[in-house]
N, C-alpha and C. Protein backbone atom coordinates (compact mmCIF):
# COMPACT_ATOMS: atom_id res chain seq x y z
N UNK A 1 -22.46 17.42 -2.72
CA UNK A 1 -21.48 16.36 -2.79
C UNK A 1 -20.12 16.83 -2.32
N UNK A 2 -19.71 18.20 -2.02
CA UNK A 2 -18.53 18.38 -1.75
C UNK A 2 -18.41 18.53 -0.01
N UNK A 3 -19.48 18.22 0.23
CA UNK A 3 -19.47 17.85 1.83
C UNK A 3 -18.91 16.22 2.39
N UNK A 4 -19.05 15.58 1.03
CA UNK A 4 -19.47 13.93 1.37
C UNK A 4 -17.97 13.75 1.30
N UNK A 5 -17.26 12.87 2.12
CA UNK A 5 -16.29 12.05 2.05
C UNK A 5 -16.03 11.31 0.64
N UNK A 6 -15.28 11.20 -0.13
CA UNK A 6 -15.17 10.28 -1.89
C UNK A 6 -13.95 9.47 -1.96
N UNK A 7 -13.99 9.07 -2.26
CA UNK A 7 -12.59 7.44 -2.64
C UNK A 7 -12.21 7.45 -3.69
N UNK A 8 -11.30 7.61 -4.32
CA UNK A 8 -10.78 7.40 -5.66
C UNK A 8 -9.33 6.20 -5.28
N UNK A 9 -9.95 4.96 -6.39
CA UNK A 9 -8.66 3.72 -5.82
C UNK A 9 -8.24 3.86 -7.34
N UNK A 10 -6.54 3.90 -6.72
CA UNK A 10 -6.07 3.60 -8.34
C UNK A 10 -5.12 1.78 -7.96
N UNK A 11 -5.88 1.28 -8.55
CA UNK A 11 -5.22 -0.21 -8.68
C UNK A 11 -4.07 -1.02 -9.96
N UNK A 12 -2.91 -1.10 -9.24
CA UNK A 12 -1.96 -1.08 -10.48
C UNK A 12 -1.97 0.18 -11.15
N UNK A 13 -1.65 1.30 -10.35
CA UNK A 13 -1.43 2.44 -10.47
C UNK A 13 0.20 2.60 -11.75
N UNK A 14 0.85 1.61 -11.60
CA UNK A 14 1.82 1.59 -12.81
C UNK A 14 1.24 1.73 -13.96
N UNK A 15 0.19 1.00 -14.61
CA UNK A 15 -0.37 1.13 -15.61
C UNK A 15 -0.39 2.57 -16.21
N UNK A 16 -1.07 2.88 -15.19
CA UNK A 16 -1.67 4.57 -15.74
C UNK A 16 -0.27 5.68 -15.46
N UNK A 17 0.39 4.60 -14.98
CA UNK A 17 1.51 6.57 -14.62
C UNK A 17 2.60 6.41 -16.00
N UNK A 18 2.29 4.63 -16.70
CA UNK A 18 3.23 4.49 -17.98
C UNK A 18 2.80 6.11 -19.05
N UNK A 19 1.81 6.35 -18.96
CA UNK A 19 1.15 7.39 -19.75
C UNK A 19 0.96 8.42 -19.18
N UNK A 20 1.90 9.74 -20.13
CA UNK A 20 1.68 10.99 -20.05
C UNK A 20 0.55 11.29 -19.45
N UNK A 21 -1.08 11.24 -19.95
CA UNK A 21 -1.60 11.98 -19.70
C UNK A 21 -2.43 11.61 -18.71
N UNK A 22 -2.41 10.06 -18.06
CA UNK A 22 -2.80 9.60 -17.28
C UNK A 22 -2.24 10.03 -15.91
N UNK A 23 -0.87 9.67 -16.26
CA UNK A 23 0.22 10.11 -15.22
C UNK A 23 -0.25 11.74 -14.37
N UNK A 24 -0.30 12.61 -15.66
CA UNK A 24 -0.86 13.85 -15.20
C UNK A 24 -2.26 13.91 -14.45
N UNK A 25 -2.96 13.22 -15.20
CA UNK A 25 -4.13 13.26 -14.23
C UNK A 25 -4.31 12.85 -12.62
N UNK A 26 -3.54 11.95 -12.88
CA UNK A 26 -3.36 11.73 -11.24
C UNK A 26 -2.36 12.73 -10.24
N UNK A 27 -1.57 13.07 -11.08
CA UNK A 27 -0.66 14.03 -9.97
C UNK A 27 -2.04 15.55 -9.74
N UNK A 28 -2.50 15.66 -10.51
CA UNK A 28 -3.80 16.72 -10.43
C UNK A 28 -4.52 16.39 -9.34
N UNK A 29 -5.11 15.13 -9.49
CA UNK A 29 -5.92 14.69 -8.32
C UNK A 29 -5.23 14.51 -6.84
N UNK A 30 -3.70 13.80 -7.11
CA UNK A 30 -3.17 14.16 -5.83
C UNK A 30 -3.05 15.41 -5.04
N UNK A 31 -2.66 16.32 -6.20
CA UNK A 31 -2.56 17.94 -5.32
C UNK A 31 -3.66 18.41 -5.21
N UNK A 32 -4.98 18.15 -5.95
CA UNK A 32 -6.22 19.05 -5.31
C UNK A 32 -7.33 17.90 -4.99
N UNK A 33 -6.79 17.02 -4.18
CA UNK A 33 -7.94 15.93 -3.92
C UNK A 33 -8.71 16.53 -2.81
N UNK A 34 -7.57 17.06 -1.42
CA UNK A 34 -8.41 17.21 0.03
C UNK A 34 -9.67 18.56 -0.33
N UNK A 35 -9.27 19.26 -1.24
CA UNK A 35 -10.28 20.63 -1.54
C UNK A 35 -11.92 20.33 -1.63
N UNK A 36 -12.13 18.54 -2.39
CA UNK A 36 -13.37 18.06 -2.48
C UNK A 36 -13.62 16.90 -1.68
N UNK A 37 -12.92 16.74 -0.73
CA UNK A 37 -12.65 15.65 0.51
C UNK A 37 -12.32 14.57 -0.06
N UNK A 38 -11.69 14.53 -1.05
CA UNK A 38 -11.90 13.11 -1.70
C UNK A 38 -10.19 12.27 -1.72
N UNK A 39 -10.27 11.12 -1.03
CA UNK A 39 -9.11 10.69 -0.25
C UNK A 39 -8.14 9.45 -1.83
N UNK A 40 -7.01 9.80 -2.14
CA UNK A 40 -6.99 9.46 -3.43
C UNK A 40 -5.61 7.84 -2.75
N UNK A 41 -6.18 7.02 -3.44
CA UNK A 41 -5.52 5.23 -2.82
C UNK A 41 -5.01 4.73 -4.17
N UNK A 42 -3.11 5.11 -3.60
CA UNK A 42 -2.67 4.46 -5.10
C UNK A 42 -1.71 3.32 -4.91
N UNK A 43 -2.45 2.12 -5.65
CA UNK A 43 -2.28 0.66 -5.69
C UNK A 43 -0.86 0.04 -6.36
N UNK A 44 0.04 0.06 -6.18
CA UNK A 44 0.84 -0.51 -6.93
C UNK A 44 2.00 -1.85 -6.19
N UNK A 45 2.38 -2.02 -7.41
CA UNK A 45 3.60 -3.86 -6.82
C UNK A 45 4.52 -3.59 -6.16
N UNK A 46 5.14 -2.09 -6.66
CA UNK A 46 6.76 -1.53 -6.81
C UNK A 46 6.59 -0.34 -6.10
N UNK A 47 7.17 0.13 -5.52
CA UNK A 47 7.48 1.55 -4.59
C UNK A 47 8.33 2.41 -5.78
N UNK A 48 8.86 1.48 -6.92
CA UNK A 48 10.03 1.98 -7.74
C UNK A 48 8.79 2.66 -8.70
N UNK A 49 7.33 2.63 -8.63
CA UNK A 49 6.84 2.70 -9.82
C UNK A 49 6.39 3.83 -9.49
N UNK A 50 6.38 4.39 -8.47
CA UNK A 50 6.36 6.01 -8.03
C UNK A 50 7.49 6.99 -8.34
N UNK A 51 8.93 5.95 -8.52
CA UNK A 51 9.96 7.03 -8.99
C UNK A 51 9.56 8.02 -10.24
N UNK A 52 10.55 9.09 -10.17
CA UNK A 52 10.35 10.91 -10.86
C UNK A 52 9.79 11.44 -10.76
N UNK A 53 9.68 12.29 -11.40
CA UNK A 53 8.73 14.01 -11.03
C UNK A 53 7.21 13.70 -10.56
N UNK A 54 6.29 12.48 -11.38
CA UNK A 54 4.81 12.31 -10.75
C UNK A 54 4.50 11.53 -9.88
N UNK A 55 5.31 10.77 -9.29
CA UNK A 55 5.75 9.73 -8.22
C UNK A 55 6.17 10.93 -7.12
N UNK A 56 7.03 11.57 -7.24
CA UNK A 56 7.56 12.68 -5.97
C UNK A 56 6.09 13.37 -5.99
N UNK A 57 5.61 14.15 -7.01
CA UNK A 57 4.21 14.66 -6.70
C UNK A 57 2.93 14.18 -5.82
N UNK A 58 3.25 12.41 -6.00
CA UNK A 58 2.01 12.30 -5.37
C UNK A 58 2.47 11.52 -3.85
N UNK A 59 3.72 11.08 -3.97
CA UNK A 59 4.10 10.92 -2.71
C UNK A 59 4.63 11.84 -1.56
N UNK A 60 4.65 13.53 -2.60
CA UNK A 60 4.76 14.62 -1.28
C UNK A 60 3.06 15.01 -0.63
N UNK A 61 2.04 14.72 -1.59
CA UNK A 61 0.58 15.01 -1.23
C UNK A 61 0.22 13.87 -0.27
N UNK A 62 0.91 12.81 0.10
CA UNK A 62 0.43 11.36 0.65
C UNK A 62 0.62 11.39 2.14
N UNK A 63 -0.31 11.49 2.73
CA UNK A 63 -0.48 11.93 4.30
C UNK A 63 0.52 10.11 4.92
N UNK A 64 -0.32 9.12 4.46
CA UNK A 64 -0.09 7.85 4.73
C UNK A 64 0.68 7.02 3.97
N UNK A 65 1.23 6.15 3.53
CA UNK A 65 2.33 5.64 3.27
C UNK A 65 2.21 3.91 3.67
N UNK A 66 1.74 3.06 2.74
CA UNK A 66 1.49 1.21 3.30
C UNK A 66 2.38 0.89 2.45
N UNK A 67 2.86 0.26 3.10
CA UNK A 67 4.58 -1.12 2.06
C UNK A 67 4.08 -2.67 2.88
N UNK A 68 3.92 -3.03 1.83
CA UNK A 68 3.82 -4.46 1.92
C UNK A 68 5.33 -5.05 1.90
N UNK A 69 5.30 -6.22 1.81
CA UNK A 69 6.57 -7.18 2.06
C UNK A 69 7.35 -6.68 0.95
N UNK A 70 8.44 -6.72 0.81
CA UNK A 70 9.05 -6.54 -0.45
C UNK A 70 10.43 -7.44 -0.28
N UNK A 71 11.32 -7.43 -1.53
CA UNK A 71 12.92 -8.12 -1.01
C UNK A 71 13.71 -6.62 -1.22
N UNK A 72 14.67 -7.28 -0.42
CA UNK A 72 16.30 -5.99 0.03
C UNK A 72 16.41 -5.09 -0.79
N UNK A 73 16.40 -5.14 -1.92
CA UNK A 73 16.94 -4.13 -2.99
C UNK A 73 15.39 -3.11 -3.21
N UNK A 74 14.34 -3.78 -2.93
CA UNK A 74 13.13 -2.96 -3.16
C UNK A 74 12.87 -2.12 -1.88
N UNK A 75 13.51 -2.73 -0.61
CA UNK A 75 13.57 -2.02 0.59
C UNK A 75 14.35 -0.39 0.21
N UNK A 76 15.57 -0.92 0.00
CA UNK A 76 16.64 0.15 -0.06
C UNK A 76 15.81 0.96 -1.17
N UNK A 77 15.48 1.00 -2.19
CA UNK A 77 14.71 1.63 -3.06
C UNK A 77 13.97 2.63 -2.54
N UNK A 78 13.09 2.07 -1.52
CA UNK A 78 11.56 2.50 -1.14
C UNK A 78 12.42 3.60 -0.08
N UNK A 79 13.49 3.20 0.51
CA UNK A 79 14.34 3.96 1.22
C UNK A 79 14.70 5.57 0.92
N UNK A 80 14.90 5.27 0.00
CA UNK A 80 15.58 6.36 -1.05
C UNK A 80 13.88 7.73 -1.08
N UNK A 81 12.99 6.63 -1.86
CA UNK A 81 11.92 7.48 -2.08
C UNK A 81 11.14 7.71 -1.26
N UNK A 82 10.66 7.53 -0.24
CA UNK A 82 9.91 7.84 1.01
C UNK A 82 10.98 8.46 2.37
N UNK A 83 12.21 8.64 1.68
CA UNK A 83 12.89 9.07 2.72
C UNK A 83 13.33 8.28 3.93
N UNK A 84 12.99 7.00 4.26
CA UNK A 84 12.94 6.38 5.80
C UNK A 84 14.26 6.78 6.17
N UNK A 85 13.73 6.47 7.35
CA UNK A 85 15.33 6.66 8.48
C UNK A 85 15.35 4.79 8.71
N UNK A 86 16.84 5.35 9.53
CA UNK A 86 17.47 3.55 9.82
C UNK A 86 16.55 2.86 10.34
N UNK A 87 15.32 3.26 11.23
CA UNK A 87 14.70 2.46 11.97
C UNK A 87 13.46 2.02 11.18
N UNK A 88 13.20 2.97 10.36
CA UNK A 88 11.75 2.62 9.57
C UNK A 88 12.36 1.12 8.03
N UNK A 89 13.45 1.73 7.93
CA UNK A 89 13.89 0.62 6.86
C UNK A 89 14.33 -0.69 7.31
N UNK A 90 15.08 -0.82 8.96
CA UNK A 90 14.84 -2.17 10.03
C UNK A 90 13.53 -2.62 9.80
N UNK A 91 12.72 -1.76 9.89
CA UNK A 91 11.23 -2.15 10.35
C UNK A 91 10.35 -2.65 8.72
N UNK A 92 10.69 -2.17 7.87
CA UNK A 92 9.97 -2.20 6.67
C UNK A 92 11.08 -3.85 6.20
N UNK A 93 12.29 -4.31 6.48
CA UNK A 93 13.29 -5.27 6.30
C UNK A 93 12.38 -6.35 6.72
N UNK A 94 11.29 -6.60 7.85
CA UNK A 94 11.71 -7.19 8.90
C UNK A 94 10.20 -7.68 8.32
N UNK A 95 9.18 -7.36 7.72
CA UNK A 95 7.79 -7.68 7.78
C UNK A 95 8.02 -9.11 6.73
N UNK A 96 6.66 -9.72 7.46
CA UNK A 96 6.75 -10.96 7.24
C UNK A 96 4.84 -11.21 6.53
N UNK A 97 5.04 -12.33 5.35
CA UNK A 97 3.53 -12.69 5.51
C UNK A 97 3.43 -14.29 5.28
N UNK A 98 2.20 -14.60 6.18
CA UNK A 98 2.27 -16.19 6.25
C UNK A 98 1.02 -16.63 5.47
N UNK A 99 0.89 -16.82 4.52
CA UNK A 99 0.06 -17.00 3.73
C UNK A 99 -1.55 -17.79 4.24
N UNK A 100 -2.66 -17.09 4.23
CA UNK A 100 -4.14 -17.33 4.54
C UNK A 100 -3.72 -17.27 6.06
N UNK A 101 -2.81 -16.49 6.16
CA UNK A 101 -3.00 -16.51 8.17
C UNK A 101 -2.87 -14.40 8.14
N UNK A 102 -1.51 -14.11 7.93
CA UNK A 102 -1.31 -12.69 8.30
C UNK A 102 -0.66 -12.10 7.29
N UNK A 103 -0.37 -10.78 7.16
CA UNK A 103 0.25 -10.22 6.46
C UNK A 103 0.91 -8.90 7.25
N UNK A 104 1.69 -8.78 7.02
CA UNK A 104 2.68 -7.40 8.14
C UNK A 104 2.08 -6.31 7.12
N UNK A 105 2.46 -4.94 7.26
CA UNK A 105 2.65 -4.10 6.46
C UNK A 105 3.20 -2.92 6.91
N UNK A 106 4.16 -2.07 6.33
CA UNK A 106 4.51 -0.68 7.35
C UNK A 106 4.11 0.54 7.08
N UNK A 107 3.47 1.37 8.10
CA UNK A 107 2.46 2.23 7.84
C UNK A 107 3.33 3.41 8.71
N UNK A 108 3.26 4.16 7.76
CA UNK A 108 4.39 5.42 7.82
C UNK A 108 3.46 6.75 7.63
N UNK A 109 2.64 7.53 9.01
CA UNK A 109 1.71 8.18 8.60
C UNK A 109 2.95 9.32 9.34
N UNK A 110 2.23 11.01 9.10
CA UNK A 110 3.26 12.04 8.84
C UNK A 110 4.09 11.95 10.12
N UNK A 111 4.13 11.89 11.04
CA UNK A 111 4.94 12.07 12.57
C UNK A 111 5.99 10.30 12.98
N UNK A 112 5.28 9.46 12.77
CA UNK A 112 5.55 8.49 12.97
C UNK A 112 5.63 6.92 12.12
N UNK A 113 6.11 5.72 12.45
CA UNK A 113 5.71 4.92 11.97
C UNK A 113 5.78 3.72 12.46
N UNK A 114 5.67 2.45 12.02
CA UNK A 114 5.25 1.26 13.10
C UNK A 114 4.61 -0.34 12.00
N UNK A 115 4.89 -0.80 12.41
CA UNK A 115 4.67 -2.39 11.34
C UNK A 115 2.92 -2.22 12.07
N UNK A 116 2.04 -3.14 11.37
CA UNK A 116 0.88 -3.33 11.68
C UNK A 116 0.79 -4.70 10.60
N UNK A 117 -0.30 -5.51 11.46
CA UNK A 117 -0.50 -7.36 11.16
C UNK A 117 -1.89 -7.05 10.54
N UNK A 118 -2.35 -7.68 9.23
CA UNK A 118 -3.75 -7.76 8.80
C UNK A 118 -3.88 -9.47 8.89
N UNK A 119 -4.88 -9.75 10.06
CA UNK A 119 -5.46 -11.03 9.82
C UNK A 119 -6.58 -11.29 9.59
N UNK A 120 -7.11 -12.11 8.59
CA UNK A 120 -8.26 -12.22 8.19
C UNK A 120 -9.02 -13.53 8.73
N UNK A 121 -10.26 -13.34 8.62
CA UNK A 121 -11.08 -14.99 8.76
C UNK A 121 -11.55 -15.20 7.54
N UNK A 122 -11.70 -16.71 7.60
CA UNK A 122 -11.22 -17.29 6.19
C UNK A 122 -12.05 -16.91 5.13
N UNK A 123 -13.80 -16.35 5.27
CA UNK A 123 -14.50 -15.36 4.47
C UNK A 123 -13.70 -14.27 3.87
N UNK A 124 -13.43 -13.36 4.69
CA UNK A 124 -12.70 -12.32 3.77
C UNK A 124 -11.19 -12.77 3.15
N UNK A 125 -10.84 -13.94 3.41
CA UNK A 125 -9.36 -14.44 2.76
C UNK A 125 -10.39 -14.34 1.46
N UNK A 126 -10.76 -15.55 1.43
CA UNK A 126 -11.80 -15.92 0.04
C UNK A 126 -12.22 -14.91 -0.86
N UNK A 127 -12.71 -13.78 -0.46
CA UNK A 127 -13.28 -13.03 -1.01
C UNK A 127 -12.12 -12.29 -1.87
N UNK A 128 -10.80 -11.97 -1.04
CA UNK A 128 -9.53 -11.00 -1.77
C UNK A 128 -8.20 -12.17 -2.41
N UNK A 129 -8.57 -13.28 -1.72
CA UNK A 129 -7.36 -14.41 -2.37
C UNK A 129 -7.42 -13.48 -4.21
N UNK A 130 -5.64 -13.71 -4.32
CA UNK A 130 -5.95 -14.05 -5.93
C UNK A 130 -4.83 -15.18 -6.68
N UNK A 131 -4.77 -16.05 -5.33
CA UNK A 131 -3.32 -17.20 -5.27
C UNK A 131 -4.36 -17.66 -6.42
N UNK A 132 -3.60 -18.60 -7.79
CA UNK A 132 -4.14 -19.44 -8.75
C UNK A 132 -4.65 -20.90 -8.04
N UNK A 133 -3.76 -21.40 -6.67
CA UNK A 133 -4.69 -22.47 -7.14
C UNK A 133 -5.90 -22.39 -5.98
N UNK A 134 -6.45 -21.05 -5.25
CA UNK A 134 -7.16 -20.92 -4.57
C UNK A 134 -8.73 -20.62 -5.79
N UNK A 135 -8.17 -19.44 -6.86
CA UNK A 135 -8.59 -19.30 -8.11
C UNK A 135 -9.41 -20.76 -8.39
N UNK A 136 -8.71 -21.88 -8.62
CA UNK A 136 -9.05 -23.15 -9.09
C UNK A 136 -10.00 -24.17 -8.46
N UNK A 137 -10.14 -24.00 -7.22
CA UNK A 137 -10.53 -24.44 -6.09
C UNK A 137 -12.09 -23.46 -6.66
N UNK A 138 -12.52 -22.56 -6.24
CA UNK A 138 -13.31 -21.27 -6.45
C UNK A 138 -14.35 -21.73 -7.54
N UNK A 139 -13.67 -22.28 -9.00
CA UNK A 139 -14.09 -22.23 -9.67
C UNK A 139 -14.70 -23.64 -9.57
N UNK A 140 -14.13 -24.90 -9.18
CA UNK A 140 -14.56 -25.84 -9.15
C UNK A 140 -16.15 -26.11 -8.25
N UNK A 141 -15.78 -25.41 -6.95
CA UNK A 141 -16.88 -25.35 -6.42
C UNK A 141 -18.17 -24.31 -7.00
N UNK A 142 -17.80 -23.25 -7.60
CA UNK A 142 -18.78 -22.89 -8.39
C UNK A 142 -19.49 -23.44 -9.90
N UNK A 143 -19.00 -24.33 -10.05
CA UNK A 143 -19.07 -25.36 -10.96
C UNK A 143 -20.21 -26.21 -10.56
N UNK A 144 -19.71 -26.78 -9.21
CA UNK A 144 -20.92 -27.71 -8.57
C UNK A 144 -21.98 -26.88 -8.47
N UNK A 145 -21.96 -25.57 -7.56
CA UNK A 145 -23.08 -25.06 -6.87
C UNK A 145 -24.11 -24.68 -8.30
N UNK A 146 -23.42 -23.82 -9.37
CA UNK A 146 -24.42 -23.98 -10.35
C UNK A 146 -25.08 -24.54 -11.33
N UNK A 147 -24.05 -26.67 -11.05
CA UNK A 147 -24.93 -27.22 -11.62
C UNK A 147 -26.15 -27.63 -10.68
N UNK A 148 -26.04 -26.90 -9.57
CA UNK A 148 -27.33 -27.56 -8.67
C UNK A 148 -28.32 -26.51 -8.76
N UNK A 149 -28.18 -25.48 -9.88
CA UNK A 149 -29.12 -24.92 -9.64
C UNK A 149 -29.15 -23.33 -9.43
N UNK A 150 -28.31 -22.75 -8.59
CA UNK A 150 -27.69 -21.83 -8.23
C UNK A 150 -27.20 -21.15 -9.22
N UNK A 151 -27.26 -19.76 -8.83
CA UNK A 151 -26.40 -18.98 -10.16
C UNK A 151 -26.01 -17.67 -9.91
N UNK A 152 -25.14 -17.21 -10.75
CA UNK A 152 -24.82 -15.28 -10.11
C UNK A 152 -24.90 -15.05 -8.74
N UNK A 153 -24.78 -13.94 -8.09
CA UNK A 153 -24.16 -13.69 -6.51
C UNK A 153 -24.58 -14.65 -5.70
N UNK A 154 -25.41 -15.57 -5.37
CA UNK A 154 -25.93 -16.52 -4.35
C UNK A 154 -25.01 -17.31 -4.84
N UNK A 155 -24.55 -17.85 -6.46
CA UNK A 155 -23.92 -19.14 -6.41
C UNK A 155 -22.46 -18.96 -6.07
N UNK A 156 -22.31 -17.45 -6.17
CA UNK A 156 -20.26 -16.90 -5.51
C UNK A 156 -20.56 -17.11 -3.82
N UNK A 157 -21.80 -16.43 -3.67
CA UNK A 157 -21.62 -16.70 -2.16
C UNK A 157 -21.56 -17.87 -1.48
N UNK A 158 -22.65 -18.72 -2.19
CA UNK A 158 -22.35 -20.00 -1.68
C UNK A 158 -21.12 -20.62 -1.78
N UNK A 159 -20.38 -20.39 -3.19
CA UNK A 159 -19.15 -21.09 -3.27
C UNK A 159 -17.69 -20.67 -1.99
N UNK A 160 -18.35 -19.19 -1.93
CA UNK A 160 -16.90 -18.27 -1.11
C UNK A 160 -17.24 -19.14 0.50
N UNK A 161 -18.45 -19.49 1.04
CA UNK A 161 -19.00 -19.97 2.05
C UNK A 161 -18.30 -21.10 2.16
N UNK A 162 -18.28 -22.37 1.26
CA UNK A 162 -17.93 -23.53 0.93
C UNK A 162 -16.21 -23.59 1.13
N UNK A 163 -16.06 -22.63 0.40
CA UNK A 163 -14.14 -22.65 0.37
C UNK A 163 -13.65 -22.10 1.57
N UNK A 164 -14.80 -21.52 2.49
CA UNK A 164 -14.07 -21.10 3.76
C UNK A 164 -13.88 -21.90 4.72
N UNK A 165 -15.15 -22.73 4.74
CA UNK A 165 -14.79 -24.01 5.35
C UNK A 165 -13.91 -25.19 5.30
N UNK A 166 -14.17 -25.18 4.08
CA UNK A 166 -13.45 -26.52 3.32
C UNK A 166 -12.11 -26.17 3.34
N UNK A 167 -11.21 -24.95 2.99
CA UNK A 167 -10.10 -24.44 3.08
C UNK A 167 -9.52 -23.11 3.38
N UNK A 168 -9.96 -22.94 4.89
CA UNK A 168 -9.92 -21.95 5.98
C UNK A 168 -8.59 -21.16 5.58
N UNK A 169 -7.57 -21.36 5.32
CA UNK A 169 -6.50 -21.03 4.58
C UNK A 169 -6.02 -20.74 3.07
N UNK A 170 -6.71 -21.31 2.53
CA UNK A 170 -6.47 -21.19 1.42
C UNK A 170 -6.23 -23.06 0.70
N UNK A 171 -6.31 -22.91 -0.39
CA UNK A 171 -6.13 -24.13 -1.16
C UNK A 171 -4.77 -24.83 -0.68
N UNK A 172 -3.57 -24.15 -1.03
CA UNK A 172 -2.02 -24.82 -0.82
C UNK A 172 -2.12 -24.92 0.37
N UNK A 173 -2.93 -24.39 1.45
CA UNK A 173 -2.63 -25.12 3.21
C UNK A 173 -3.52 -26.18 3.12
N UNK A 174 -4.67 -26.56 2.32
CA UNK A 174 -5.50 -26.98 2.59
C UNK A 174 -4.53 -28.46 1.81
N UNK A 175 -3.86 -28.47 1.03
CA UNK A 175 -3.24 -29.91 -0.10
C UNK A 175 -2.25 -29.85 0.77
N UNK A 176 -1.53 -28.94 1.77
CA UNK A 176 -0.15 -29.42 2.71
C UNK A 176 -0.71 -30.12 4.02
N UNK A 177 -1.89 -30.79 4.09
CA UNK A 177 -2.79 -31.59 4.85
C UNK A 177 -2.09 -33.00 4.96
């Protein structure tokens, strides 16, 4: 197994860095992750939630670097802690997302950096949406599909199938009709 490529996702990575010993565990895994190839993905809202000593730890081990949209004051923040220069913080200012169409993001790997667009088709929107009234939509149609019968992964798939069509965008593009 220490040949094999490994993933460790930390999602809402704030959670766990609120705690001592969590916190520690991950700065561990950041500094000796590449030794067992194992590539360590930490999830969070805030760039601020990496600030102090285990935040600098795991953002000096971090080859790559993704910022989603943020507002001004979280820019200048992220500024501070990832170091950017004038052009990367223009560039990180400037990203835009248009909801069930694209999303910008700025990807700051060690030499360079550069905005990059994630667009999806309306399957994989469906599948990662977690807008509430897309949520609502989801559930309604899974509502129908398993009173017809349907149930567990066939009746999500059918439903995620249904909502891609029916609202290629998402629910709120689909009611701004």
């Amino acid at each position: 197994w220490l040949s094999d490529d490994k993933y460790l996702i930390v999602d809402e990575a704030w959670t766990l860095l609120k705690s001592p010993a969590t916190a520690r565990f991950i700065e561990n895994v950041s500094r000796t992750a590449r030794k067992t190839r194992l590539s360590l993905v930490i999830l969070s809202q805030q760039i601020t939630d990496l600030a102090g000593a285990t935040g600098a730890a795991i953002l000096a081990q971090a080859s790559y670097k993704i910022c989603l949209h943020q507002d001004a004051e979280a820019v200048r923040r992220a500024a501070e802690l990832l170091g950017l220069n004038a052009r990367e913080v223009e560039l990180y200012g400037s990203l835009r997302t248009v909801a069930g169409i694209y999303s910008e993001f700025l990807v700051k790997p060690p030499f360079s950096s550069g905005v990059a667009r994630l667009v999806m088709d309306a399957f994989s929107y469906w599948i990662s949406t977690s807008d509430p009234a897309d949520r609502k939509l989801l559930d309604a149609l899974m509502a129908k599909i398993e009173a017809r019968g349907l149930s567990g992964r066939e009746a999500l798939r059918t439903a995620l199938i249904e909502a891609s069509v029916l609202a290629p965008r998402g629910a709120s593009a689909r009611a701004g009709k």
